[in-house]
PDB file of N, CA and C in Angstrom:
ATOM      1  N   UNK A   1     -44.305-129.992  55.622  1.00  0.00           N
ATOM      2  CA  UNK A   1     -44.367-129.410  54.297  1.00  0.00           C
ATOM      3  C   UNK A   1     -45.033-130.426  53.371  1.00  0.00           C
ATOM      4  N   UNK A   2     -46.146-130.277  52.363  1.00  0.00           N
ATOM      5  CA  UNK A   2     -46.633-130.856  51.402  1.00  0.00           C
ATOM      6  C   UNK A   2     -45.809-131.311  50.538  1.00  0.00           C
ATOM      7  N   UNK A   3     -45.980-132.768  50.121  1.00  0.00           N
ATOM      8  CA  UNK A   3     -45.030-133.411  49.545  1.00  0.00           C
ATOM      9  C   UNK A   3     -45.548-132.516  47.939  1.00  0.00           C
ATOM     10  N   UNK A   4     -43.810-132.028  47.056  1.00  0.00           N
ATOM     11  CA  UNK A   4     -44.163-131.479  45.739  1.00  0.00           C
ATOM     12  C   UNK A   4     -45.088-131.958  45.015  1.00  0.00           C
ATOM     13  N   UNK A   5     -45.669-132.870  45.097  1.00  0.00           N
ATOM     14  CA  UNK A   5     -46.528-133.399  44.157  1.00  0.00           C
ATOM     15  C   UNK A   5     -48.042-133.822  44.504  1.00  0.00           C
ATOM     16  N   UNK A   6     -47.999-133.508  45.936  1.00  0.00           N
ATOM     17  CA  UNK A   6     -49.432-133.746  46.265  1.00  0.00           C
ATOM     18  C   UNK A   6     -50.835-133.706  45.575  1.00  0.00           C
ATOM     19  N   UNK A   7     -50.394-132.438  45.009  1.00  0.00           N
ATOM     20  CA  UNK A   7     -51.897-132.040  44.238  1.00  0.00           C
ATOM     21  C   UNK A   7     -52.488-132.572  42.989  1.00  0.00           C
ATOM     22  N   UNK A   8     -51.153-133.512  42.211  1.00  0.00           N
ATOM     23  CA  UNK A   8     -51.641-133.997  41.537  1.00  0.00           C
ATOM     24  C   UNK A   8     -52.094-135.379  41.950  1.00  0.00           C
ATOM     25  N   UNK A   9     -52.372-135.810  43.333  1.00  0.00           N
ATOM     26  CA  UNK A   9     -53.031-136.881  43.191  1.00  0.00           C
ATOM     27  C   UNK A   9     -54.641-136.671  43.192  1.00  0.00           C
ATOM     28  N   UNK A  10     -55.125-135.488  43.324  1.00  0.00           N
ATOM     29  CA  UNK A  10     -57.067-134.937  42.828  1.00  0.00           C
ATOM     30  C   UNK A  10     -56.733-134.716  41.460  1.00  0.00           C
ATOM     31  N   UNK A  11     -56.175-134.997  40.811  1.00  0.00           N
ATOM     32  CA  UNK A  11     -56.387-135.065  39.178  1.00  0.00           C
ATOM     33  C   UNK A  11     -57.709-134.427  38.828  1.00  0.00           C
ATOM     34  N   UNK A  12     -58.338-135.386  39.459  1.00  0.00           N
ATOM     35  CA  UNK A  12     -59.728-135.606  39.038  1.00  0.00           C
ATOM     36  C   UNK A  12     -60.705-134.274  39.509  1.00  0.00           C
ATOM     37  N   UNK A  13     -60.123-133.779  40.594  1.00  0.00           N
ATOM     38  CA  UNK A  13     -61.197-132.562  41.390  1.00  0.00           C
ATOM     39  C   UNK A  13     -60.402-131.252  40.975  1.00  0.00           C
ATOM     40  N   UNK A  14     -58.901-131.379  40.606  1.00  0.00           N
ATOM     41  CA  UNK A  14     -58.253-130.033  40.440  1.00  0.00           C
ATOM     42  C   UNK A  14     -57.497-129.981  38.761  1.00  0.00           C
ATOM     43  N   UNK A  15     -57.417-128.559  39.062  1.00  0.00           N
ATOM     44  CA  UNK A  15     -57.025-128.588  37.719  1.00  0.00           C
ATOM     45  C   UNK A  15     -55.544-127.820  37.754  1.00  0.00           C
ATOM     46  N   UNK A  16     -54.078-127.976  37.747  1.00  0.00           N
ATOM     47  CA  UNK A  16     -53.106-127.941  37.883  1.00  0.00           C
ATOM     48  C   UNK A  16     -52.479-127.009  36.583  1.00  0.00           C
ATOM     49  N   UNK A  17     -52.691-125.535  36.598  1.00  0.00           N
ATOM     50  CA  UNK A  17     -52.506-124.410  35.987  1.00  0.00           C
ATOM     51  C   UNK A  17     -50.622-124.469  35.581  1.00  0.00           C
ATOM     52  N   UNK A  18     -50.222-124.654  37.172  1.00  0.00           N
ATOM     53  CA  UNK A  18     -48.704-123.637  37.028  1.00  0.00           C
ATOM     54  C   UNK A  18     -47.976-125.207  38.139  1.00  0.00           C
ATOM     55  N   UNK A  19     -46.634-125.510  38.096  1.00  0.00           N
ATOM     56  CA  UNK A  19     -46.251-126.351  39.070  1.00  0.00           C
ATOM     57  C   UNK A  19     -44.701-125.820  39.240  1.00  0.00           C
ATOM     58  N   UNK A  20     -43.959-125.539  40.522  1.00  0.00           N
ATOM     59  CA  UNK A  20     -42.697-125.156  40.672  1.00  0.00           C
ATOM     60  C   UNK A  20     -42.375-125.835  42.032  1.00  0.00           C
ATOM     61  N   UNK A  21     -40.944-125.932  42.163  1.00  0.00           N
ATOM     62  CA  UNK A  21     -40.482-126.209  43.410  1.00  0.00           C
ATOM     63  C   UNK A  21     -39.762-125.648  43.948  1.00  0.00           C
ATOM     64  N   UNK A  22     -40.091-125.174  45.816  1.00  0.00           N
ATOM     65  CA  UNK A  22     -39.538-125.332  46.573  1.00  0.00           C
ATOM     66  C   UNK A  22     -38.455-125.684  47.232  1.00  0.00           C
ATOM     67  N   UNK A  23     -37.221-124.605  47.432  1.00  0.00           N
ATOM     68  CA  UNK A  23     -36.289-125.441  48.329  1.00  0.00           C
ATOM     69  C   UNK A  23     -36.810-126.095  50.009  1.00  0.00           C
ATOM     70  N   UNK A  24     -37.326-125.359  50.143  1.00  0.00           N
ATOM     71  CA  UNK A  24     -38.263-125.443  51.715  1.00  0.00           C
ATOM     72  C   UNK A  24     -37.334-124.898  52.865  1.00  0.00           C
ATOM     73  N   UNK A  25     -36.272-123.940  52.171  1.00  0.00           N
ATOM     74  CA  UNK A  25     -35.373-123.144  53.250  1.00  0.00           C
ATOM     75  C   UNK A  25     -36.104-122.637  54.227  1.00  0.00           C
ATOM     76  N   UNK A  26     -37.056-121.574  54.269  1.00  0.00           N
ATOM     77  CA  UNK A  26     -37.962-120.837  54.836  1.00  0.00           C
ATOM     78  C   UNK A  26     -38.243-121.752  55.822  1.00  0.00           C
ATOM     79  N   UNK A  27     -39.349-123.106  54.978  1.00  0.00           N
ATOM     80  CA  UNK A  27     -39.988-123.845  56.015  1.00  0.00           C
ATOM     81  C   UNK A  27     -39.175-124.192  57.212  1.00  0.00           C
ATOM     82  N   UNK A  28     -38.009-124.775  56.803  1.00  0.00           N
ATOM     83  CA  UNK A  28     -37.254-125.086  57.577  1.00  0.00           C
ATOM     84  C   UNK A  28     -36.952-124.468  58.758  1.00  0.00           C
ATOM     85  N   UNK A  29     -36.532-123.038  57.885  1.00  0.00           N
ATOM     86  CA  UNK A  29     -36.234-121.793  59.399  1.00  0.00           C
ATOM     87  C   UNK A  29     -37.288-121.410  60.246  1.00  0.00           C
ATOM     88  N   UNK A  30     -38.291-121.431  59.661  1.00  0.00           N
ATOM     89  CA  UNK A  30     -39.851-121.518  60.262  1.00  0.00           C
ATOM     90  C   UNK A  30     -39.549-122.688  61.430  1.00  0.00           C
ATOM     91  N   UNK A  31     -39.590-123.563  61.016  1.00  0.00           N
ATOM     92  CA  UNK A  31     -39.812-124.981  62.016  1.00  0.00           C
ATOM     93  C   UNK A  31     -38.521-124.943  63.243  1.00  0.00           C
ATOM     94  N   UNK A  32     -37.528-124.748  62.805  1.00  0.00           N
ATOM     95  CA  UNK A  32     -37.073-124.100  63.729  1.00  0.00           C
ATOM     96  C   UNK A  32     -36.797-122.905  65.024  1.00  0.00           C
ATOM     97  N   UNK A  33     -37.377-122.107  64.410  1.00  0.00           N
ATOM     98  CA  UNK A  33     -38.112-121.017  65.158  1.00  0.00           C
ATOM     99  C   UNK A  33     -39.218-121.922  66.137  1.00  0.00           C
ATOM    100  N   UNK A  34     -40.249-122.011  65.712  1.00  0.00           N
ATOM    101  CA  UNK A  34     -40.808-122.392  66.181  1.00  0.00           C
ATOM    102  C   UNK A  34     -40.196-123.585  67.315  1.00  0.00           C
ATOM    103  N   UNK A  35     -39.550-124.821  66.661  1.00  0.00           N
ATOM    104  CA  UNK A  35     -39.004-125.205  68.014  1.00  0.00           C
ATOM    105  C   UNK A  35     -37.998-124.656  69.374  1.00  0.00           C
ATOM    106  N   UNK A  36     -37.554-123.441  68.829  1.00  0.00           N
ATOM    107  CA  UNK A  36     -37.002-122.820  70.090  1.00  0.00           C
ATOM    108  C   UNK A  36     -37.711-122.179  71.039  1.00  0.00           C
ATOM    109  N   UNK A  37     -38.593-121.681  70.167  1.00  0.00           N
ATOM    110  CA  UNK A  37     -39.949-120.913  71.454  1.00  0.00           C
ATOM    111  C   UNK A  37     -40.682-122.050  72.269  1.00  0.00           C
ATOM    112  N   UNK A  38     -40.559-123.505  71.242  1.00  0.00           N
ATOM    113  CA  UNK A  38     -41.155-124.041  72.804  1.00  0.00           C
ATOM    114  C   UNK A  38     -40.603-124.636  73.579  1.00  0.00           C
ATOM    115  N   UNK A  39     -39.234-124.824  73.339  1.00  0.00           N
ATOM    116  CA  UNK A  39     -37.839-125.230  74.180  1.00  0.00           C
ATOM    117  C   UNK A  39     -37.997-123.840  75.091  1.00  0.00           C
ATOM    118  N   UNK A  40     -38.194-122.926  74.867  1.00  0.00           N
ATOM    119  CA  UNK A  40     -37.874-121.293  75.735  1.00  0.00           C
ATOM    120  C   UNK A  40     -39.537-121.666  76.685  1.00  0.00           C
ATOM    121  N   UNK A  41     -40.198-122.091  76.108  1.00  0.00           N
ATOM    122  CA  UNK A  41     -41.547-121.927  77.085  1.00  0.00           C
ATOM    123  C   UNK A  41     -42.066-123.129  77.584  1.00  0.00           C
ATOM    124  N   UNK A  42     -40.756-124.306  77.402  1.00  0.00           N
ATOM    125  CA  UNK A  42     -41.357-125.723  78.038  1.00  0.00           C
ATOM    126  C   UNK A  42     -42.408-125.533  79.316  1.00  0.00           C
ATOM    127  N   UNK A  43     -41.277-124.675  80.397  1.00  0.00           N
ATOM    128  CA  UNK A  43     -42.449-125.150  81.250  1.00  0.00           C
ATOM    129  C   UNK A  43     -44.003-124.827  81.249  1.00  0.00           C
ATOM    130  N   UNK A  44     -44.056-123.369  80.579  1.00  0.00           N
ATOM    131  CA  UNK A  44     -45.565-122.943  80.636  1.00  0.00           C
ATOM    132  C   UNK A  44     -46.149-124.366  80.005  1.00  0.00           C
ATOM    133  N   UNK A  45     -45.864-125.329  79.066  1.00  0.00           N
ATOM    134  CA  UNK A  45     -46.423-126.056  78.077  1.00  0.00           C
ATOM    135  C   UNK A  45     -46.455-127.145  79.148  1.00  0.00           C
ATOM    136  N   UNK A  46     -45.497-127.119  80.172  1.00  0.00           N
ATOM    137  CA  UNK A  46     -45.933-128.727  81.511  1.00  0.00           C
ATOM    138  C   UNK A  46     -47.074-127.986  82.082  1.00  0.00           C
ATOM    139  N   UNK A  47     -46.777-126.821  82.490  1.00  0.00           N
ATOM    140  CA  UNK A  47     -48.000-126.371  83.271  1.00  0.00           C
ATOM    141  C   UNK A  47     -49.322-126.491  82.728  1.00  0.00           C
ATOM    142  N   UNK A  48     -49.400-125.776  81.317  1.00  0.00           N
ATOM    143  CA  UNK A  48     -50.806-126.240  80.641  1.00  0.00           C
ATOM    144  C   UNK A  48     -51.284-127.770  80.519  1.00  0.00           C
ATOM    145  N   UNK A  49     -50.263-128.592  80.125  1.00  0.00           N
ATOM    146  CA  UNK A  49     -50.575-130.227  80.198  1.00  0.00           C
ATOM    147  C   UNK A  49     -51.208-130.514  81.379  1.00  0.00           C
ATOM    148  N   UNK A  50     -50.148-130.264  82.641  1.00  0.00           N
ATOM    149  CA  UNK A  50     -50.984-130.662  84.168  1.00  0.00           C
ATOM    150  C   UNK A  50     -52.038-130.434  84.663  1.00  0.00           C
ATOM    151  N   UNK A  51     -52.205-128.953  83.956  1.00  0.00           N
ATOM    152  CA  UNK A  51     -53.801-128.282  83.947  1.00  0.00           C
ATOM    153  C   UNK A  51     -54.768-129.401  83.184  1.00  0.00           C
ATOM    154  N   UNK A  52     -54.383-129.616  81.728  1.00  0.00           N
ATOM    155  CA  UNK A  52     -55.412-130.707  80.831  1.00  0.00           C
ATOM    156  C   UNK A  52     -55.506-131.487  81.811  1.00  0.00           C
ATOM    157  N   UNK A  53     -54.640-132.635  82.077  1.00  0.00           N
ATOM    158  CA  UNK A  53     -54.407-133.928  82.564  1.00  0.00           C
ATOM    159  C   UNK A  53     -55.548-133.625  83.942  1.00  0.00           C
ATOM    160  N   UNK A  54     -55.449-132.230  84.731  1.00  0.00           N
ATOM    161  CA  UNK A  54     -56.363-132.674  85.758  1.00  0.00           C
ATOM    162  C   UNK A  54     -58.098-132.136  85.446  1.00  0.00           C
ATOM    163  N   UNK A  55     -58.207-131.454  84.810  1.00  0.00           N
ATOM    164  CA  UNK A  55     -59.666-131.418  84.378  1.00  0.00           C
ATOM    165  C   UNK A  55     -59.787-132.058  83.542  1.00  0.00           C
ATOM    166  N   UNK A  56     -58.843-132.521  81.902  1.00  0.00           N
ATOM    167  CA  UNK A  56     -59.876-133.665  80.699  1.00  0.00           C
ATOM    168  C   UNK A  56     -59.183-134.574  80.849  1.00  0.00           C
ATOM    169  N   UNK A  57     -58.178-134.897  81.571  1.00  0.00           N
ATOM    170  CA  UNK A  57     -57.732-136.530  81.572  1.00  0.00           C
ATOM    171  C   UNK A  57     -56.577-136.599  80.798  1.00  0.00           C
ATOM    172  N   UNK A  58     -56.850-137.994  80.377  1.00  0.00           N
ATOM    173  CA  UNK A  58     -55.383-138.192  79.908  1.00  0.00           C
ATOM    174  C   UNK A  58     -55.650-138.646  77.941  1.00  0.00           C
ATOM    175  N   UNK A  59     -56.904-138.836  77.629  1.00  0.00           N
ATOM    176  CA  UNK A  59     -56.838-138.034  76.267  1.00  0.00           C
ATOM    177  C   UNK A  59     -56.298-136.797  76.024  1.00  0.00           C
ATOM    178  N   UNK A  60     -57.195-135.682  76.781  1.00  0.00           N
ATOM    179  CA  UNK A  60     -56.508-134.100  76.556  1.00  0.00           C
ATOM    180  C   UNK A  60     -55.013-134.345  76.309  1.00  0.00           C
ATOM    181  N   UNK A  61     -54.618-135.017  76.950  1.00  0.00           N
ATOM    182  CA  UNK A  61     -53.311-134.688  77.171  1.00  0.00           C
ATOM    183  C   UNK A  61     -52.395-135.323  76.055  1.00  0.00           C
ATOM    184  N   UNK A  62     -52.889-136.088  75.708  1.00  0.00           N
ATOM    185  CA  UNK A  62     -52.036-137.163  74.339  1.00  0.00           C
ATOM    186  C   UNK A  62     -52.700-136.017  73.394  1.00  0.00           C
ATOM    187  N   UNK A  63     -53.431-135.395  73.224  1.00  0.00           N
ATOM    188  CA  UNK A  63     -53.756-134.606  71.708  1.00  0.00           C
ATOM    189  C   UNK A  63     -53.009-133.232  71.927  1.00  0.00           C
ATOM    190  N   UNK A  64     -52.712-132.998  73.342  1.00  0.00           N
ATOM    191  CA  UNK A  64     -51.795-131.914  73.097  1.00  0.00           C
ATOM    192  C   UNK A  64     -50.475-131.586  72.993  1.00  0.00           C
ATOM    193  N   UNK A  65     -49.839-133.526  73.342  1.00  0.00           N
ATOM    194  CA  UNK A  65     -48.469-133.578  73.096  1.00  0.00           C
ATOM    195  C   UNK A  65     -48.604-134.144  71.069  1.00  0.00           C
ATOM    196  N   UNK A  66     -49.549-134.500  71.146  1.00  0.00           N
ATOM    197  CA  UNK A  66     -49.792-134.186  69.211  1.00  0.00           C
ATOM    198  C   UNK A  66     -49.136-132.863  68.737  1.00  0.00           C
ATOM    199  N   UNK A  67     -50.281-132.079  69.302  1.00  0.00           N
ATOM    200  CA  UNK A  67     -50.186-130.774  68.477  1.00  0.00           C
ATOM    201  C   UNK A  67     -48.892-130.075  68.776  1.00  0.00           C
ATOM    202  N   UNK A  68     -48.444-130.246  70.129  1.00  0.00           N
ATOM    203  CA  UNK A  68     -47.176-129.353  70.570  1.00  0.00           C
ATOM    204  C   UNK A  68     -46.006-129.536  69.952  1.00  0.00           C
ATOM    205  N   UNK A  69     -45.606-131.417  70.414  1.00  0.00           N
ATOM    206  CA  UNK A  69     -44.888-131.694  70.022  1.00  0.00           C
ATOM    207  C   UNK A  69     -44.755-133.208  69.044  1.00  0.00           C
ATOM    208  N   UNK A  70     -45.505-133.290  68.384  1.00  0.00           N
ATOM    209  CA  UNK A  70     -45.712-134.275  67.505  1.00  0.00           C
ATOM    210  C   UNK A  70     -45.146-136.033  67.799  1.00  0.00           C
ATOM    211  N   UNK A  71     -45.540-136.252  69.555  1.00  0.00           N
ATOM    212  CA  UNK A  71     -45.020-137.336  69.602  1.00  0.00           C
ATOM    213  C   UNK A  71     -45.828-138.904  69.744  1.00  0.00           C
ATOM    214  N   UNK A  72     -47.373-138.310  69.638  1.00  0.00           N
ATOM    215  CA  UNK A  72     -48.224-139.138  69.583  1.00  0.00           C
ATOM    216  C   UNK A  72     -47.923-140.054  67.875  1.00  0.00           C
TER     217      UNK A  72
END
């Protein structure tokens, strides 16, 4: 989630109309969701890795434990 105040650090490029905050309940339940589906579909997600790892190596494979699971 974007830290509340992000946008005012482009001062300079944006122009900041309206500003409110967020509890970030949603996000939260969002992010959770999301981590159960890939707890529910680990293995398809080893299988796709083993797939990377044997055709692009072992970069592929660090950018997709990035994106999957944010441990790079």
């Amino acid at each position: 989630m974007p830290s509340n105040h992000l946008f005012f650090y482009f001062n300079d490029d944006l122009k900041i109309s309206e500003h409110w905050v967020v509890n970030g309940t949603n996000y939260g339940k969002t992010s959770e969701a999301w981590l159960s589906n890939m707890d529910r579909h680990k293995k398809d997600h080893a299988d796709f890795s083993q797939h990377l790892w044997q055709s692009r190596g072992r970069k592929m494979v660090g950018i997709l434990a990035f994106v999957l699971y944010g441990l790079c």
